[in-house]
PDB file of N, CA and C in Angstrom:
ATOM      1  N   UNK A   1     -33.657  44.524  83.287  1.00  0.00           N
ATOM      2  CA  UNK A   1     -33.836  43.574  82.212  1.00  0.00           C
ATOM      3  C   UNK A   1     -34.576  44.197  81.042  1.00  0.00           C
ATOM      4  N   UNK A   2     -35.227  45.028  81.522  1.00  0.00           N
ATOM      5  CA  UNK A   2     -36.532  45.692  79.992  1.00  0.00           C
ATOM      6  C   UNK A   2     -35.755  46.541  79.988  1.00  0.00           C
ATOM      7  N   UNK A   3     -34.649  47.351  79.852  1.00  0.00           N
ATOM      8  CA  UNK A   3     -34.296  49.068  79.655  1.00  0.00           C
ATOM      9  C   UNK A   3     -34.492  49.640  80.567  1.00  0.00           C
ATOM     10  N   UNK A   4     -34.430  49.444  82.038  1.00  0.00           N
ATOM     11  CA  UNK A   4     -34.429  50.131  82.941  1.00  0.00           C
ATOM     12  C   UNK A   4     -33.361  50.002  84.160  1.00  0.00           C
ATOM     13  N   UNK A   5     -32.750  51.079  84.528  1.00  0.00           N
ATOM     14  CA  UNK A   5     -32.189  51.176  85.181  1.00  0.00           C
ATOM     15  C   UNK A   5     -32.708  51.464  86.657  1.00  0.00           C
ATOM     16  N   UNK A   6     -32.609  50.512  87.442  1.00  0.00           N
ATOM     17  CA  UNK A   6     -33.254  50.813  88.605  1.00  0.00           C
ATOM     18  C   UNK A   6     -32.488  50.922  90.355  1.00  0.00           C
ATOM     19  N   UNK A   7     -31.169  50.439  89.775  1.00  0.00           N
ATOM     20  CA  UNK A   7     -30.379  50.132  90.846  1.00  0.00           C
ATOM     21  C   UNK A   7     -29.152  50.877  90.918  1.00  0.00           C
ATOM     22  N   UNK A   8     -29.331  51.927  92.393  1.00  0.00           N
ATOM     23  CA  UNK A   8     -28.257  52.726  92.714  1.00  0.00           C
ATOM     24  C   UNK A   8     -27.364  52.111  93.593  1.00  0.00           C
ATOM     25  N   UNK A   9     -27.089  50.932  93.906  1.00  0.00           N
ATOM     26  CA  UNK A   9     -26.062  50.458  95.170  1.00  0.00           C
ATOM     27  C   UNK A   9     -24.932  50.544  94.257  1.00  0.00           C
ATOM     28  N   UNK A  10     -24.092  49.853  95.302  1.00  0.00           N
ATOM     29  CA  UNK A  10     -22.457  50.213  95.713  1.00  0.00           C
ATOM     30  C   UNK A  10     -22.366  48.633  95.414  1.00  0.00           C
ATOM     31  N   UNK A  11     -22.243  47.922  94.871  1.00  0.00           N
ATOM     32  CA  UNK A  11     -22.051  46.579  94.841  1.00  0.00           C
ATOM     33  C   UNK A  11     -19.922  46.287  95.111  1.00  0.00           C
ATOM     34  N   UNK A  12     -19.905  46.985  94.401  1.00  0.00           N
ATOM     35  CA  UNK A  12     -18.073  46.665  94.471  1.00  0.00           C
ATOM     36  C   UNK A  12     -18.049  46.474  95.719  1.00  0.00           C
ATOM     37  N   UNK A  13     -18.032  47.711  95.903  1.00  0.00           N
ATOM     38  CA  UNK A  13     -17.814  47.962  97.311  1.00  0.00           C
ATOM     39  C   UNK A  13     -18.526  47.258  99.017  1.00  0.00           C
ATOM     40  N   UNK A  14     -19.644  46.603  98.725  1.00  0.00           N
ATOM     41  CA  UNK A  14     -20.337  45.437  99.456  1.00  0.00           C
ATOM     42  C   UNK A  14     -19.574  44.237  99.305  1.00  0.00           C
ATOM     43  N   UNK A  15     -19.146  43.796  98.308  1.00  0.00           N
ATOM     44  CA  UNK A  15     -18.780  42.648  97.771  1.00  0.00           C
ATOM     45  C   UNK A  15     -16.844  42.931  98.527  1.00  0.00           C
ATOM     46  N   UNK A  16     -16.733  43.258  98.594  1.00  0.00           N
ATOM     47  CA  UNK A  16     -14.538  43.902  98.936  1.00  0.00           C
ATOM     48  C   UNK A  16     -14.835  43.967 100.547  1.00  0.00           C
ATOM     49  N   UNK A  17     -16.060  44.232 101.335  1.00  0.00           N
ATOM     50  CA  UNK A  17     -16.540  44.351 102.676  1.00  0.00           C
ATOM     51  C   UNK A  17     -16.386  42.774 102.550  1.00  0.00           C
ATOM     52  N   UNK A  18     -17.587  42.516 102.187  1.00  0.00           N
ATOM     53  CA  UNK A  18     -17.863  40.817 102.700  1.00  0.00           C
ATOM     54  C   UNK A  18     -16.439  39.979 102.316  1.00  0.00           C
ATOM     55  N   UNK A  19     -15.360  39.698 101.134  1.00  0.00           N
ATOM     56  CA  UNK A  19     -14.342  39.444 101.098  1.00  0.00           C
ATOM     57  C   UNK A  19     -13.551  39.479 102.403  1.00  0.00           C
ATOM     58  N   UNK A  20     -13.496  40.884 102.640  1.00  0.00           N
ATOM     59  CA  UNK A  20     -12.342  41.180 103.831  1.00  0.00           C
ATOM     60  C   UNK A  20     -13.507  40.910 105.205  1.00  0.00           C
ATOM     61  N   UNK A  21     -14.399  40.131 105.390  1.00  0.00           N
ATOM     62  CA  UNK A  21     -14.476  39.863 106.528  1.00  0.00           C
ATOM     63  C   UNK A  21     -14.429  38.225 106.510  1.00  0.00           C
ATOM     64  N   UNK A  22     -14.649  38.032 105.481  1.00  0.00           N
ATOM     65  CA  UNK A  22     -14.386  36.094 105.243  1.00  0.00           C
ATOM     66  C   UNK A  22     -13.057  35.826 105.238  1.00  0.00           C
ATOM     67  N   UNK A  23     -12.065  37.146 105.552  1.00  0.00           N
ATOM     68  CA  UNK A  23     -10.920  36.331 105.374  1.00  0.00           C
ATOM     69  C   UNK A  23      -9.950  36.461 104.037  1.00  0.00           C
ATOM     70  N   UNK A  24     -10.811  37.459 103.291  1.00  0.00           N
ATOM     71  CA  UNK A  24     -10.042  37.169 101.828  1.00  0.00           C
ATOM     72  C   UNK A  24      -9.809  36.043 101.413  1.00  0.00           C
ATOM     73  N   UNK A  25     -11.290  35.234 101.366  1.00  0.00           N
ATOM     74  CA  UNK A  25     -11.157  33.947 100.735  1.00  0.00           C
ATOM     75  C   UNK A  25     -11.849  33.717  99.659  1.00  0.00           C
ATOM     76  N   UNK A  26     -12.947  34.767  99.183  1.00  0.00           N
ATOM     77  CA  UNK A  26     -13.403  34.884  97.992  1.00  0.00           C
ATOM     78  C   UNK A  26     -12.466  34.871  96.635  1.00  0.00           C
ATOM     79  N   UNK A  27     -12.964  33.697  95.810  1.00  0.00           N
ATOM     80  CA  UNK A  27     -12.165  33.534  94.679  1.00  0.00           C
ATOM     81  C   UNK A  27     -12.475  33.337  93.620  1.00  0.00           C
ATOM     82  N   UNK A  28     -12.156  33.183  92.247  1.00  0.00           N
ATOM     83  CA  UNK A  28     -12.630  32.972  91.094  1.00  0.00           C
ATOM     84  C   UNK A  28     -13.750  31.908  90.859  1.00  0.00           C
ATOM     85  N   UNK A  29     -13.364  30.853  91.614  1.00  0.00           N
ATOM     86  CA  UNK A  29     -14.149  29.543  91.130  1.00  0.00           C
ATOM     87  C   UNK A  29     -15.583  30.695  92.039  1.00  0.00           C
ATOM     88  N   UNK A  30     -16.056  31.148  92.863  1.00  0.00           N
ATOM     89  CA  UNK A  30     -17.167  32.004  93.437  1.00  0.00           C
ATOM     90  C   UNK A  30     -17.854  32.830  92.517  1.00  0.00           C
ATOM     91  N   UNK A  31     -17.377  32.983  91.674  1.00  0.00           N
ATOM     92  CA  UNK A  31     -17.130  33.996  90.561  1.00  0.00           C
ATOM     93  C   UNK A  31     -18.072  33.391  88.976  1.00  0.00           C
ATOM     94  N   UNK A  32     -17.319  32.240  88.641  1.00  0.00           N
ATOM     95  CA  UNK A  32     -17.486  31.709  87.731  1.00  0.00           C
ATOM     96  C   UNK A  32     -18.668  30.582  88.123  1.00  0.00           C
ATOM     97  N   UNK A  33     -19.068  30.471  89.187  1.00  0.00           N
ATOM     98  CA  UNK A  33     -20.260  29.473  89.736  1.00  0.00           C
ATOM     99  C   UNK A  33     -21.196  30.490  90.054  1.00  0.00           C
ATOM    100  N   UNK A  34     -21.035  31.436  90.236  1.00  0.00           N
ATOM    101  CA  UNK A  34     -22.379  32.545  90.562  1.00  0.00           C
ATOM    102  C   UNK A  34     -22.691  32.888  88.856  1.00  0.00           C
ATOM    103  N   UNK A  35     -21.641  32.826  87.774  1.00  0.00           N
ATOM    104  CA  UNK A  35     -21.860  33.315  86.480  1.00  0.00           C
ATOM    105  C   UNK A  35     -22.598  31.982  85.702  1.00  0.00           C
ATOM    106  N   UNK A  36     -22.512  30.705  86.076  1.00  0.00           N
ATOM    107  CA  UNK A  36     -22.812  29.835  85.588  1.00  0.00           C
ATOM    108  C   UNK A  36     -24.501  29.428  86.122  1.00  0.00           C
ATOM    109  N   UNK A  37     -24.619  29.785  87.161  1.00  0.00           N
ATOM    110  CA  UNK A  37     -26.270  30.356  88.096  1.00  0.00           C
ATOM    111  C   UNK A  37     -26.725  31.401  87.246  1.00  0.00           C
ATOM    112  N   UNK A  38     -25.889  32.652  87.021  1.00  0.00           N
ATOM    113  CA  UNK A  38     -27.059  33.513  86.185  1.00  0.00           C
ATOM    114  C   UNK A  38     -27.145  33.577  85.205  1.00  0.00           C
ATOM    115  N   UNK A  39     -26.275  32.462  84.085  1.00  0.00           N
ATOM    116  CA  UNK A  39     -26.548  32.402  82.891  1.00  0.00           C
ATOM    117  C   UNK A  39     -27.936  30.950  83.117  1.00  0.00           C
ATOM    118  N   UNK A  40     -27.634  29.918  83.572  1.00  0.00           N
ATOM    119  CA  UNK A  40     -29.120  29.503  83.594  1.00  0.00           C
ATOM    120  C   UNK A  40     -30.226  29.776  83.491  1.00  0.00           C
ATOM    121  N   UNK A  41     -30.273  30.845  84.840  1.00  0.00           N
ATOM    122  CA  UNK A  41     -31.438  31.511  85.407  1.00  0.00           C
ATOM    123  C   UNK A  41     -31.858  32.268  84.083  1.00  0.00           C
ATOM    124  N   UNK A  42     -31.159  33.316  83.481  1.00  0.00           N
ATOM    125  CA  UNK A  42     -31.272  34.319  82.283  1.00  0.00           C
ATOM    126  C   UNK A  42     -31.965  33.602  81.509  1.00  0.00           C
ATOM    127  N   UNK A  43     -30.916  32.659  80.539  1.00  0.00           N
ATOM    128  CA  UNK A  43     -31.699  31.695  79.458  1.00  0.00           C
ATOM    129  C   UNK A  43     -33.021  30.997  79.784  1.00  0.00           C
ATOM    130  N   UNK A  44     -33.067  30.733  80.956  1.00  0.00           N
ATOM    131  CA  UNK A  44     -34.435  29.862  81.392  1.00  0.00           C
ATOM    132  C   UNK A  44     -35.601  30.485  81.327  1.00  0.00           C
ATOM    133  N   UNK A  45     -35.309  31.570  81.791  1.00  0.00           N
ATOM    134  CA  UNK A  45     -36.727  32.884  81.412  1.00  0.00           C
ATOM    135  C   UNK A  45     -36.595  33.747  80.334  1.00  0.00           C
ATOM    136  N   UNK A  46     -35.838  34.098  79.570  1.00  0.00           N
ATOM    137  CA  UNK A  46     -35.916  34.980  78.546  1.00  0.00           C
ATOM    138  C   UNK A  46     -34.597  34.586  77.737  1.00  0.00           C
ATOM    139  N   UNK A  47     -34.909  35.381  76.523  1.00  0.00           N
ATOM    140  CA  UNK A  47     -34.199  35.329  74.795  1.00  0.00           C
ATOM    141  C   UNK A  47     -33.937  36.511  74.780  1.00  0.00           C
ATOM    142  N   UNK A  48     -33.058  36.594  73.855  1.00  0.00           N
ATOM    143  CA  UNK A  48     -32.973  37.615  73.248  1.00  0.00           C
ATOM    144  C   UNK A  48     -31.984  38.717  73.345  1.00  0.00           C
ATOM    145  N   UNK A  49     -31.888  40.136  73.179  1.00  0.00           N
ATOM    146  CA  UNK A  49     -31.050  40.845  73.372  1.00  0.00           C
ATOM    147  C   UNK A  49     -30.802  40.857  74.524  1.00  0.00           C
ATOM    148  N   UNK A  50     -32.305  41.100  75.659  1.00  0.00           N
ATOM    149  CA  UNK A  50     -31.928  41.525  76.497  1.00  0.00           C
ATOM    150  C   UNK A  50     -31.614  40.482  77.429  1.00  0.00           C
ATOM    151  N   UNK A  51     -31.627  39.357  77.248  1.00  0.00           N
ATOM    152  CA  UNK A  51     -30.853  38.242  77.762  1.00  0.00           C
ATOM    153  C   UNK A  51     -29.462  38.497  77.439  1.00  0.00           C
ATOM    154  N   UNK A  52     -29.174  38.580  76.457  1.00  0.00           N
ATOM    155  CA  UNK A  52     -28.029  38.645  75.953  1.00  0.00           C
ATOM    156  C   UNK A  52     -26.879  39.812  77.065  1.00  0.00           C
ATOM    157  N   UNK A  53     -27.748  40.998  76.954  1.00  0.00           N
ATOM    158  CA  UNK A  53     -27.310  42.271  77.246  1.00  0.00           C
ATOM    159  C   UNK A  53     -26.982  41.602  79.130  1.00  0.00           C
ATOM    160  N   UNK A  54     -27.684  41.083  79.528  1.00  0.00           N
ATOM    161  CA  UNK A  54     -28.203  40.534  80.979  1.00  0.00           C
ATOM    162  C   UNK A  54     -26.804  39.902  81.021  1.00  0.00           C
ATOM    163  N   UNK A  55     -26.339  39.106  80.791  1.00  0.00           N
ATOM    164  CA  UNK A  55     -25.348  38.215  80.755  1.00  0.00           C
ATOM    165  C   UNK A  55     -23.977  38.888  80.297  1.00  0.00           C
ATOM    166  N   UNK A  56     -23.631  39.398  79.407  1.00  0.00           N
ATOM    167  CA  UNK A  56     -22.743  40.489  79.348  1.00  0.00           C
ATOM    168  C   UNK A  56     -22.591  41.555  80.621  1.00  0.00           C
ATOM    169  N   UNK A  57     -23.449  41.878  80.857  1.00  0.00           N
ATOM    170  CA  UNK A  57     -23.239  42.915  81.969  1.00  0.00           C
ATOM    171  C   UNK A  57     -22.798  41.910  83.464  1.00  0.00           C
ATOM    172  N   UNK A  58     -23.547  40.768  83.516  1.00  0.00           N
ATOM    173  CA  UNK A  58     -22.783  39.839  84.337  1.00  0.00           C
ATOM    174  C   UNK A  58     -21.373  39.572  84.447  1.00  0.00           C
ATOM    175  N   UNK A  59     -20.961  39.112  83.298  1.00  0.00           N
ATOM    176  CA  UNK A  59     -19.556  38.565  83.123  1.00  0.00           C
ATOM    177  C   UNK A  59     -18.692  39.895  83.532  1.00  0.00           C
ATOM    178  N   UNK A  60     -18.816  41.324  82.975  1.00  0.00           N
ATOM    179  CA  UNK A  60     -17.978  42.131  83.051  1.00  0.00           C
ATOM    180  C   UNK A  60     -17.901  42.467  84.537  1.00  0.00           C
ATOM    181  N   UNK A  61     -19.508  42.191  85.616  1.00  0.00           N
ATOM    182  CA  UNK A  61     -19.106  42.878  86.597  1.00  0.00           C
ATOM    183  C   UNK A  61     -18.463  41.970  86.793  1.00  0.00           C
ATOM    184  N   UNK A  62     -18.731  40.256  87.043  1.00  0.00           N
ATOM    185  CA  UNK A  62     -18.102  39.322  87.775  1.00  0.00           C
ATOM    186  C   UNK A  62     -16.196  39.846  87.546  1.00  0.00           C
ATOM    187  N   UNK A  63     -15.883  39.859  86.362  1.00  0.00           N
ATOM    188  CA  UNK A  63     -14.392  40.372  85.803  1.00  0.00           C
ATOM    189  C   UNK A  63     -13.785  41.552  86.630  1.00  0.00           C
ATOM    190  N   UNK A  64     -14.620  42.237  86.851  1.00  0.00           N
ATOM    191  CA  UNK A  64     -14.434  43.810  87.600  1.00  0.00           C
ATOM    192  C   UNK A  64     -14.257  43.444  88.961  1.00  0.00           C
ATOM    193  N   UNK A  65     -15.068  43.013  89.636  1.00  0.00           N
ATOM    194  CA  UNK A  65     -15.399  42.710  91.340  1.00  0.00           C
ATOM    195  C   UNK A  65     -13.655  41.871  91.646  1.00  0.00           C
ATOM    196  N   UNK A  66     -13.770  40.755  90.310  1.00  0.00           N
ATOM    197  CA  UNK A  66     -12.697  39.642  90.778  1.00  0.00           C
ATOM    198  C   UNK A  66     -10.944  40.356  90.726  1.00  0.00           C
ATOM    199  N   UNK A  67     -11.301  41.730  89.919  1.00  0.00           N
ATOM    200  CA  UNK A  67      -9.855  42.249  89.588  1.00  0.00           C
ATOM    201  C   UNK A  67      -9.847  43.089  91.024  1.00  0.00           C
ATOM    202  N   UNK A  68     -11.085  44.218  90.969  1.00  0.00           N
ATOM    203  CA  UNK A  68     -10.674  44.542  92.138  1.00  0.00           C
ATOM    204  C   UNK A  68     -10.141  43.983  93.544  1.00  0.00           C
ATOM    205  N   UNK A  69     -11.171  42.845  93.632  1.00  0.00           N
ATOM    206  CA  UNK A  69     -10.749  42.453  95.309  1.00  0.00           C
ATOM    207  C   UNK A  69      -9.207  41.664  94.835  1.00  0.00           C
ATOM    208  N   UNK A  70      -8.914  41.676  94.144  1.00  0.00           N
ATOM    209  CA  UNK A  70      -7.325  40.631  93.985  1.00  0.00           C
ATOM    210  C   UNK A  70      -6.516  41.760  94.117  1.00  0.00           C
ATOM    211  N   UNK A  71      -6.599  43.101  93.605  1.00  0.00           N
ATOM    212  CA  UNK A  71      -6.019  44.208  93.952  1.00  0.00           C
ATOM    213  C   UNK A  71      -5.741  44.580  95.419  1.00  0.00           C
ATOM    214  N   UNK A  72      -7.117  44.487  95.675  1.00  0.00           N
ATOM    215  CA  UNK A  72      -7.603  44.825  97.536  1.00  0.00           C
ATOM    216  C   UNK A  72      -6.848  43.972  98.429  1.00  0.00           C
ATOM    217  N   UNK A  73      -6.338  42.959  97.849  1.00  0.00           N
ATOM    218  CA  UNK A  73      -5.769  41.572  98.655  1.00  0.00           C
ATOM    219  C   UNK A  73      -4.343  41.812  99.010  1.00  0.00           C
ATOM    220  N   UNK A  74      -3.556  42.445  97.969  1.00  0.00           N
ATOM    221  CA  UNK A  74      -2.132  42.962  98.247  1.00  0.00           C
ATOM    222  C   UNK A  74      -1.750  43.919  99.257  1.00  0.00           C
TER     223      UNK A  74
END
C-alpha cells in the first residue's frame, strides 16, 4: 500500500489449485464480490493514489486469475 513491495507468492497459481479442487466452480460473480469487499475495505481506510493504485491492481488481478482459470477449465 505505501510503495512497497513485499509479497513473493504464487497467487495464480493457489487460486487454479483451490478452483480445481472445488470442482471448477469458481466464477465471476466470486470475483466481482471479493472486488466489491476490497474496494470498500480500500476507500474506508485510505484516499488517494495509493488507494487508487490498490484497487487497480485489484481489478487487473481479479481479470487475470478469472481469464486464466476459464482457460484452465477447457
Amino acid at each position: 500500500m505505501h510503495g512497497k513491495r513485499v509479497y513473493n507468492g504464487r497467487p495464480g497459481a493457489i487460486h487454479l489449485g483451490v478452483d480445481m479442487k472445488a470442482g471448477y466452480k469458481i466464477e465471476r460473480f466470486h470475483f466481482e464480490r471479493w472486488l466489491e469487499l476490497w474496494r470498500k475495505n480500500i476507500n474506508d481506510q485510505f484516499c488517494g493514489e495509493h488507494a487508487d493504485r490498490a484497487i487497480a491492481l485489484a481489478e487487473n488481478l481479479a481479470v487475470n486469475f478469472l481469464r486464466n482459470m476459464t482457460m484452465n477449465k477447457r
